[in-house]
C-alpha atoms as a PDB file:
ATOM      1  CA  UNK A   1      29.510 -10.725  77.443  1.00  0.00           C
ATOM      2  CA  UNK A   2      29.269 -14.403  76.353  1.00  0.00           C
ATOM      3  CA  UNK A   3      25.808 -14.408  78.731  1.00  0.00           C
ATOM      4  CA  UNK A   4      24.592 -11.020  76.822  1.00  0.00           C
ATOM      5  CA  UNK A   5      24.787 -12.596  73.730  1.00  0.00           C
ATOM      6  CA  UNK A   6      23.145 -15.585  74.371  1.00  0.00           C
ATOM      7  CA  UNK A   7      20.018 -13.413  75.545  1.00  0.00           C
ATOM      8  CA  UNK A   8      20.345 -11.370  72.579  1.00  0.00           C
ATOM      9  CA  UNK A   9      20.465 -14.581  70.286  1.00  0.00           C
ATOM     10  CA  UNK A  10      16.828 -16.138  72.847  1.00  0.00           C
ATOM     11  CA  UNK A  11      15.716 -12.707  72.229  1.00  0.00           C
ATOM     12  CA  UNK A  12      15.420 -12.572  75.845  1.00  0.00           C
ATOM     13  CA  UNK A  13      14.113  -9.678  77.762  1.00  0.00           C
ATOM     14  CA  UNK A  14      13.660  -7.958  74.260  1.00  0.00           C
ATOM     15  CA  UNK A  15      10.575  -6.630  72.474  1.00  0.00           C
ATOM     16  CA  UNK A  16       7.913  -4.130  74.587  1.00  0.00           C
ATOM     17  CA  UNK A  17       5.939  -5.522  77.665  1.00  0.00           C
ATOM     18  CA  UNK A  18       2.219  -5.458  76.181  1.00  0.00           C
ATOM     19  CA  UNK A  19      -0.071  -7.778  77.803  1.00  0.00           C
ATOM     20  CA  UNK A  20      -2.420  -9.559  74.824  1.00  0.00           C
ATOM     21  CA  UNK A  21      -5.288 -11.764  76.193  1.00  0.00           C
ATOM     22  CA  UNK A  22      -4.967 -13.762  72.967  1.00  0.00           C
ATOM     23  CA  UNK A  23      -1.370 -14.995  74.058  1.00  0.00           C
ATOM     24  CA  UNK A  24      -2.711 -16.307  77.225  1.00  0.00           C
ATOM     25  CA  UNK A  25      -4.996 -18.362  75.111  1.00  0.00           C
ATOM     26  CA  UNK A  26      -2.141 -19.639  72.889  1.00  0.00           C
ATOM     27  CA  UNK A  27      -0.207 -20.609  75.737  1.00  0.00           C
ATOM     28  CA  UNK A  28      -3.281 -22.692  77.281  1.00  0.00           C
ATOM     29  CA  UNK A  29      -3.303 -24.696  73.746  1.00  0.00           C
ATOM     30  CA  UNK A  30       0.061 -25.498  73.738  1.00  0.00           C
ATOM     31  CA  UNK A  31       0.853 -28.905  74.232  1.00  0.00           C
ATOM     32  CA  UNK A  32       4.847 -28.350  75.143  1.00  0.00           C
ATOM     33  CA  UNK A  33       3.925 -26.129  78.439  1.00  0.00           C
ATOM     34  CA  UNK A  34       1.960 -28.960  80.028  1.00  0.00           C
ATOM     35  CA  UNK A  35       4.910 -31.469  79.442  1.00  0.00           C
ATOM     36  CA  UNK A  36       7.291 -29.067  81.241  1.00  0.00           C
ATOM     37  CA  UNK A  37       4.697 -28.207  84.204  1.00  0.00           C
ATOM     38  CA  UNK A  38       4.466 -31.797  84.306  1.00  0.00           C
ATOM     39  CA  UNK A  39       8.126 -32.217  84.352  1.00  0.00           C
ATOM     40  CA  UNK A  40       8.351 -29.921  86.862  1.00  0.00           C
ATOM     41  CA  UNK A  41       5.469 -31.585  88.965  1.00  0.00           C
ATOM     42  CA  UNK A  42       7.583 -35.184  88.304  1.00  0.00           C
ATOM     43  CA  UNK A  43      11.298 -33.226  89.641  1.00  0.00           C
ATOM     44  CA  UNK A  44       9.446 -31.287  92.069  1.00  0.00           C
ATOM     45  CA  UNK A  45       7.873 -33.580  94.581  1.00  0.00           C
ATOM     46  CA  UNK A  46      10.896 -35.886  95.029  1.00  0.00           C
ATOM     47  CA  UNK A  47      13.271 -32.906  95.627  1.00  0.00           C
ATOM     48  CA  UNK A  48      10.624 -31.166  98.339  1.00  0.00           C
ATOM     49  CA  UNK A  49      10.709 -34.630  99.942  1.00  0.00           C
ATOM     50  CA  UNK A  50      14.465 -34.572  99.878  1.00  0.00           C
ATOM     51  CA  UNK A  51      15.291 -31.103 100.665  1.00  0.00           C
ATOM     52  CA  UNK A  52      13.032 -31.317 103.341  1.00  0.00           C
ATOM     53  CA  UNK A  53      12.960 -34.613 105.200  1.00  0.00           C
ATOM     54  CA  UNK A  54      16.634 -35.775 104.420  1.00  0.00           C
ATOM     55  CA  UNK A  55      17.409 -35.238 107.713  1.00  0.00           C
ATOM     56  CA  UNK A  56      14.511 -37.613 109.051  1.00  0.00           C
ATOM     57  CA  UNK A  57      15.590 -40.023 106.826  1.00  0.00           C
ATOM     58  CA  UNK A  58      19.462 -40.011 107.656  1.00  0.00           C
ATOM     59  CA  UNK A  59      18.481 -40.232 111.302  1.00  0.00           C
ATOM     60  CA  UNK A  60      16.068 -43.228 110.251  1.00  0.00           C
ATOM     61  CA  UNK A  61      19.332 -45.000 109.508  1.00  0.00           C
ATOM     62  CA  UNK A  62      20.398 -44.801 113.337  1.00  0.00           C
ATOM     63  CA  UNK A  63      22.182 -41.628 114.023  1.00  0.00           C
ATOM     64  CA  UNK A  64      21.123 -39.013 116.669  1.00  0.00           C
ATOM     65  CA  UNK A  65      19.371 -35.923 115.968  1.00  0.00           C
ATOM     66  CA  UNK A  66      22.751 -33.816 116.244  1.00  0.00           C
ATOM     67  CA  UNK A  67      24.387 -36.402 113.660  1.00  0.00           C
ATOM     68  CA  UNK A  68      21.669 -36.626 111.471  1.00  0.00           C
ATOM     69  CA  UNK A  69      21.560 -33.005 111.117  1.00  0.00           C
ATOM     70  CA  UNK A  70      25.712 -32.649 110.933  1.00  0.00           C
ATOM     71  CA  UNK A  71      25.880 -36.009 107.854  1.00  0.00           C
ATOM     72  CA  UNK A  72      22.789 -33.610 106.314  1.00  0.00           C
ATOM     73  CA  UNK A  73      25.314 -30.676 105.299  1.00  0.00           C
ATOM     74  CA  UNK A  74      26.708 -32.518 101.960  1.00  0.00           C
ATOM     75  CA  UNK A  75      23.037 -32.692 100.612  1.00  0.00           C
ATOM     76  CA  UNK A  76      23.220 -29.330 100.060  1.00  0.00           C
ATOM     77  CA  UNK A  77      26.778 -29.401  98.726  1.00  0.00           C
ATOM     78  CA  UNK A  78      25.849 -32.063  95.760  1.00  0.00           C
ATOM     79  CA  UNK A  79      22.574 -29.641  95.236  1.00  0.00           C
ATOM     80  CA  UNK A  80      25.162 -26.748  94.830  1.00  0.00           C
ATOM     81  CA  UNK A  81      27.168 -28.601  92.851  1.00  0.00           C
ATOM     82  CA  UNK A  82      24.673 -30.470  90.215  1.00  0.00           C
ATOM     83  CA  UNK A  83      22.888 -27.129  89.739  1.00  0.00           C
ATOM     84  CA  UNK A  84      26.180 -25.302  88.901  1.00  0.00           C
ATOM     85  CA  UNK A  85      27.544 -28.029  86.893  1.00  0.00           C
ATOM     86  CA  UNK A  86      24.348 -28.688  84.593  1.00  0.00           C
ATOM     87  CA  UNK A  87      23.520 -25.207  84.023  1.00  0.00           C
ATOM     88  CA  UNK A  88      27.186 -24.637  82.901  1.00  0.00           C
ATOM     89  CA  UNK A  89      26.567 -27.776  80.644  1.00  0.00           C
ATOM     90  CA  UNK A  90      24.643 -25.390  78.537  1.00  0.00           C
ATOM     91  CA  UNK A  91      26.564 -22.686  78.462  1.00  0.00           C
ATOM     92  CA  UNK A  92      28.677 -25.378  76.708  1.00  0.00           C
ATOM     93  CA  UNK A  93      25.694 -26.333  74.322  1.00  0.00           C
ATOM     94  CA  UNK A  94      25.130 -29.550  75.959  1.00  0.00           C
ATOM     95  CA  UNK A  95      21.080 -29.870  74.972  1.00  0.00           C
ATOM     96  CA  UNK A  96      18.885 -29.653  78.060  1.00  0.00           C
ATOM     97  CA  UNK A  97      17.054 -32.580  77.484  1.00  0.00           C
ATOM     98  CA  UNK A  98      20.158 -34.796  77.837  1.00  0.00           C
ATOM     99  CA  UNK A  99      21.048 -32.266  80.723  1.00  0.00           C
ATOM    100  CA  UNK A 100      17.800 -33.364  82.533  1.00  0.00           C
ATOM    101  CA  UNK A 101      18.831 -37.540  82.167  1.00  0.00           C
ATOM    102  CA  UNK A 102      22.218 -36.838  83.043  1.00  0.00           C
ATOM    103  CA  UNK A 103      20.845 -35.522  86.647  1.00  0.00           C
ATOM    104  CA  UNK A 104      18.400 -38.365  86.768  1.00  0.00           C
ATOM    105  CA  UNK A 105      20.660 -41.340  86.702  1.00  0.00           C
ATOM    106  CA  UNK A 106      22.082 -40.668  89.690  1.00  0.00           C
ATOM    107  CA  UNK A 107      19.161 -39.556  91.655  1.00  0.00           C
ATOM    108  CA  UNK A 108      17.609 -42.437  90.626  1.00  0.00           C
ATOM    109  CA  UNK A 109      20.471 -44.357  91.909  1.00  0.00           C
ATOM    110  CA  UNK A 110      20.762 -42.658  94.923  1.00  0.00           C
ATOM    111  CA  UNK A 111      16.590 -43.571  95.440  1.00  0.00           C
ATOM    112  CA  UNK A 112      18.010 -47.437  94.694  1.00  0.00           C
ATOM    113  CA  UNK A 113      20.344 -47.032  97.556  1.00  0.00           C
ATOM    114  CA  UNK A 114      18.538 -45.034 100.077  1.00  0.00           C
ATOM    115  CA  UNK A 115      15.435 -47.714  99.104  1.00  0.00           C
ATOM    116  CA  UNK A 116      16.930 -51.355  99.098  1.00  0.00           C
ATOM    117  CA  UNK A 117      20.709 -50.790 100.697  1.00  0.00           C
ATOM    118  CA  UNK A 118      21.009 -52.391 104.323  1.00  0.00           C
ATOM    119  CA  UNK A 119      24.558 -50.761 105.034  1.00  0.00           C
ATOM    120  CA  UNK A 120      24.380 -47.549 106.824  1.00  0.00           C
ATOM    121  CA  UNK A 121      27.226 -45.792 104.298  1.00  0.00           C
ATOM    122  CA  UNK A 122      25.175 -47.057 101.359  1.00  0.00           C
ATOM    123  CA  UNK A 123      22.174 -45.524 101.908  1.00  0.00           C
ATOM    124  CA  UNK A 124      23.372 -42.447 103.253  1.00  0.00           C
ATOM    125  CA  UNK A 125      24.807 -42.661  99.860  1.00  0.00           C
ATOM    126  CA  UNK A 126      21.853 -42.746  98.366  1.00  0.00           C
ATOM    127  CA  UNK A 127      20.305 -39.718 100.324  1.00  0.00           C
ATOM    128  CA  UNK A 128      23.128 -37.741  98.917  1.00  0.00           C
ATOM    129  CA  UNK A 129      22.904 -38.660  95.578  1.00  0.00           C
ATOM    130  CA  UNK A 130      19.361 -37.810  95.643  1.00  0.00           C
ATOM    131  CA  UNK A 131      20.094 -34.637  95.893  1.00  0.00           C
ATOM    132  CA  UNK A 132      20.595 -34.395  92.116  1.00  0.00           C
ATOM    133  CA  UNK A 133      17.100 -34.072  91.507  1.00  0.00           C
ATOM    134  CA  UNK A 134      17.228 -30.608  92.614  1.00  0.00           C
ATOM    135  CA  UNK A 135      19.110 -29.085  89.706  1.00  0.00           C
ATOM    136  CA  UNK A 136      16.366 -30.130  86.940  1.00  0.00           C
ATOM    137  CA  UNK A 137      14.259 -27.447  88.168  1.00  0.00           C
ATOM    138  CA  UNK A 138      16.631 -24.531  86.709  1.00  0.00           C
ATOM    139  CA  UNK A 139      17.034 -26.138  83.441  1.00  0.00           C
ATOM    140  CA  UNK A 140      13.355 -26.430  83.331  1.00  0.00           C
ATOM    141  CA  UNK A 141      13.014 -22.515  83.818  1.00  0.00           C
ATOM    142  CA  UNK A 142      15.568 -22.095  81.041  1.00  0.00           C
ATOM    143  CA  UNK A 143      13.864 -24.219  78.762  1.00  0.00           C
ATOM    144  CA  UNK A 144      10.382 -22.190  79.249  1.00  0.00           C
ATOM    145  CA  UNK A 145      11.951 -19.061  78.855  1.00  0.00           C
ATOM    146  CA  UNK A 146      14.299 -19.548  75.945  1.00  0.00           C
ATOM    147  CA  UNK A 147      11.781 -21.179  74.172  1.00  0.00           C
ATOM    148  CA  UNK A 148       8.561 -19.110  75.001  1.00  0.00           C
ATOM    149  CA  UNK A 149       8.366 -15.708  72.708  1.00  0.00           C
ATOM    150  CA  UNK A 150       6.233 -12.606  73.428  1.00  0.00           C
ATOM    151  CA  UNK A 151       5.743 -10.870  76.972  1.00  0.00           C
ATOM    152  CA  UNK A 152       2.386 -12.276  77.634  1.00  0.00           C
ATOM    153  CA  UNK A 153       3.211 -15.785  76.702  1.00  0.00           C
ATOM    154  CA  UNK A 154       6.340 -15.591  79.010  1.00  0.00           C
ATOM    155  CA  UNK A 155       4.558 -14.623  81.375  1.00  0.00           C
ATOM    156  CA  UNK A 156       1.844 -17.232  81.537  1.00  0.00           C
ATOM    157  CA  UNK A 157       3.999 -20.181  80.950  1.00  0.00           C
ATOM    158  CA  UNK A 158       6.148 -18.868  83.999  1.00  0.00           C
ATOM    159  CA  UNK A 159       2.908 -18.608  86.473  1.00  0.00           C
ATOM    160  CA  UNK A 160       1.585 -22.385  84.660  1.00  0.00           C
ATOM    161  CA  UNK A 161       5.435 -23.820  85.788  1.00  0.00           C
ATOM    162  CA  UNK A 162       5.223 -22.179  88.972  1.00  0.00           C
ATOM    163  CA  UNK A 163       1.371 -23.844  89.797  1.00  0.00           C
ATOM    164  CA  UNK A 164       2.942 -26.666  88.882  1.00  0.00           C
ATOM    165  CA  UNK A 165       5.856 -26.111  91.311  1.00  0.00           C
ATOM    166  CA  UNK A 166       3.673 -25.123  93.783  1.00  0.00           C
ATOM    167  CA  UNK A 167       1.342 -28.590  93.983  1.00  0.00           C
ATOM    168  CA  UNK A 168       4.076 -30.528  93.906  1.00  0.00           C
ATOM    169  CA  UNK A 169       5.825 -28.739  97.090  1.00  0.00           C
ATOM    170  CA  UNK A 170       2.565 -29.944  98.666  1.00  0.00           C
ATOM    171  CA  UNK A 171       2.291 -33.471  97.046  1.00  0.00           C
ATOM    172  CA  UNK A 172       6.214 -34.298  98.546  1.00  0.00           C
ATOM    173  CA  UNK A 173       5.744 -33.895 102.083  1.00  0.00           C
ATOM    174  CA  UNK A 174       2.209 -35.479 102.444  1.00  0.00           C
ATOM    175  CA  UNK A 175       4.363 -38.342 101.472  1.00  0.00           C
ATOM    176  CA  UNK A 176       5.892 -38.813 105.242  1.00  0.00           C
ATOM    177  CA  UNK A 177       3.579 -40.817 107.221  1.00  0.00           C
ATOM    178  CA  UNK A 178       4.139 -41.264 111.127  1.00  0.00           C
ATOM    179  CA  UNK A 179       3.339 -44.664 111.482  1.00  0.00           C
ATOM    180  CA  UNK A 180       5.714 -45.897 108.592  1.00  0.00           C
ATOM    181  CA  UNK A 181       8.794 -44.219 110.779  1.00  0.00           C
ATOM    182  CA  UNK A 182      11.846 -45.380 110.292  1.00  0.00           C
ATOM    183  CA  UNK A 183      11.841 -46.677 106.936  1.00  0.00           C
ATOM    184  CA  UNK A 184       8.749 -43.919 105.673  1.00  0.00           C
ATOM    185  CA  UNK A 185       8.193 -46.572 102.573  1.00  0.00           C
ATOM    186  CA  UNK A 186       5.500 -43.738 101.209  1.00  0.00           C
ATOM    187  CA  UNK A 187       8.727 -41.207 100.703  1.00  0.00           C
ATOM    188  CA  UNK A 188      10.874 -43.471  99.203  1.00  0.00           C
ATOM    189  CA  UNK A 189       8.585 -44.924  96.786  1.00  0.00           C
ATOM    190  CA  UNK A 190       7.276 -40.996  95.741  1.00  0.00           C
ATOM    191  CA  UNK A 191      11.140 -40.496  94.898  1.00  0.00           C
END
């Protein structure tokens, strides 16, 4: 109920679906869908690095393969948990912007340790708190879509978001370089 009326008071999923060519336009001039594609480009690319190489980077620290991929199961966990807990922030009417630097203080942390930490528990620290930087991305979407009227303008803000999404999903991993294994300096400075 308390989800329905939210949507109801967005206007959410209300109104007809009629696509208008001049709405496209309007959402091209509009300054405010950049800064969130570019916000998504900026949360994006460390959280593709992390989601994907955290492994290669815990077993950088000197475990095993078979450890490295056992200490990688709480990454996942904190992403779980930052996602549930920040999009239940606003449910509470905490404002999304302060949502979005709540999440980045300790991911930016967590880049500190993983970065410039010699003790093994320390950085493996870090690589978890890292994972923080994966919940921006669904207040991001909310954000767009609560504050984006009119089918066609939904619509195209969604598919400029997801581009941006998209290049930085390939921007993360070309981060990982080979010849900078164990440490991958490249990675950690991107996050």
């Amino acid at each position: 109920a308390h989800i329905q009326e939210r949507l109801a008071f967005d206007q959410a999923g209300n109104g007809r679906r009629i696509f208008k060519p001049s709405a496209i336009l309007e959402t091209l001039l509009d300054p405010t869908i950049y800064l969130l594609s570019l916000i998504t480009i900026m949360v994006v690319i460390p959280s593709g690095v992390i989601t994907t190489f955290s492994a290669t980077l815990i077993r950088g620290l000197g475990f095993d393969s078979k450890v490295s991929a056992l200490l990688n199961m709480p990454s996942g966990v904190i992403s779980i948990f930052a996602t549930l807990v920040s999009t239940s922030a606003i449910r509470f009417n905490v404002q999304r912007w302060l949502s979005l630097i709540l999440l980045f203080i300790p991911t930016i942390i967590g880049a500190g340790l993983m970065s410039f930490e010699s003790s093994q528990a320390g950085a493996l620290a870090g690589v978890y708190l890292i994972n923080f930087c994966v919940a921006p991305l669904a207040i991001i979407y909310a954000w767009a879509g609560s504050n984006t009227q009119s089918y066609t303008r939904k619509v195209s803000v969604n598919a400029i978001i997801q581009i941006g999404f998209s290049v930085a999903n390939i921007i993360g991993p070309q981060t990982f370089r080979a010849h900078e294994a164990p440490r991958y300096i490249s990675a950690k400075a991107t996050i």
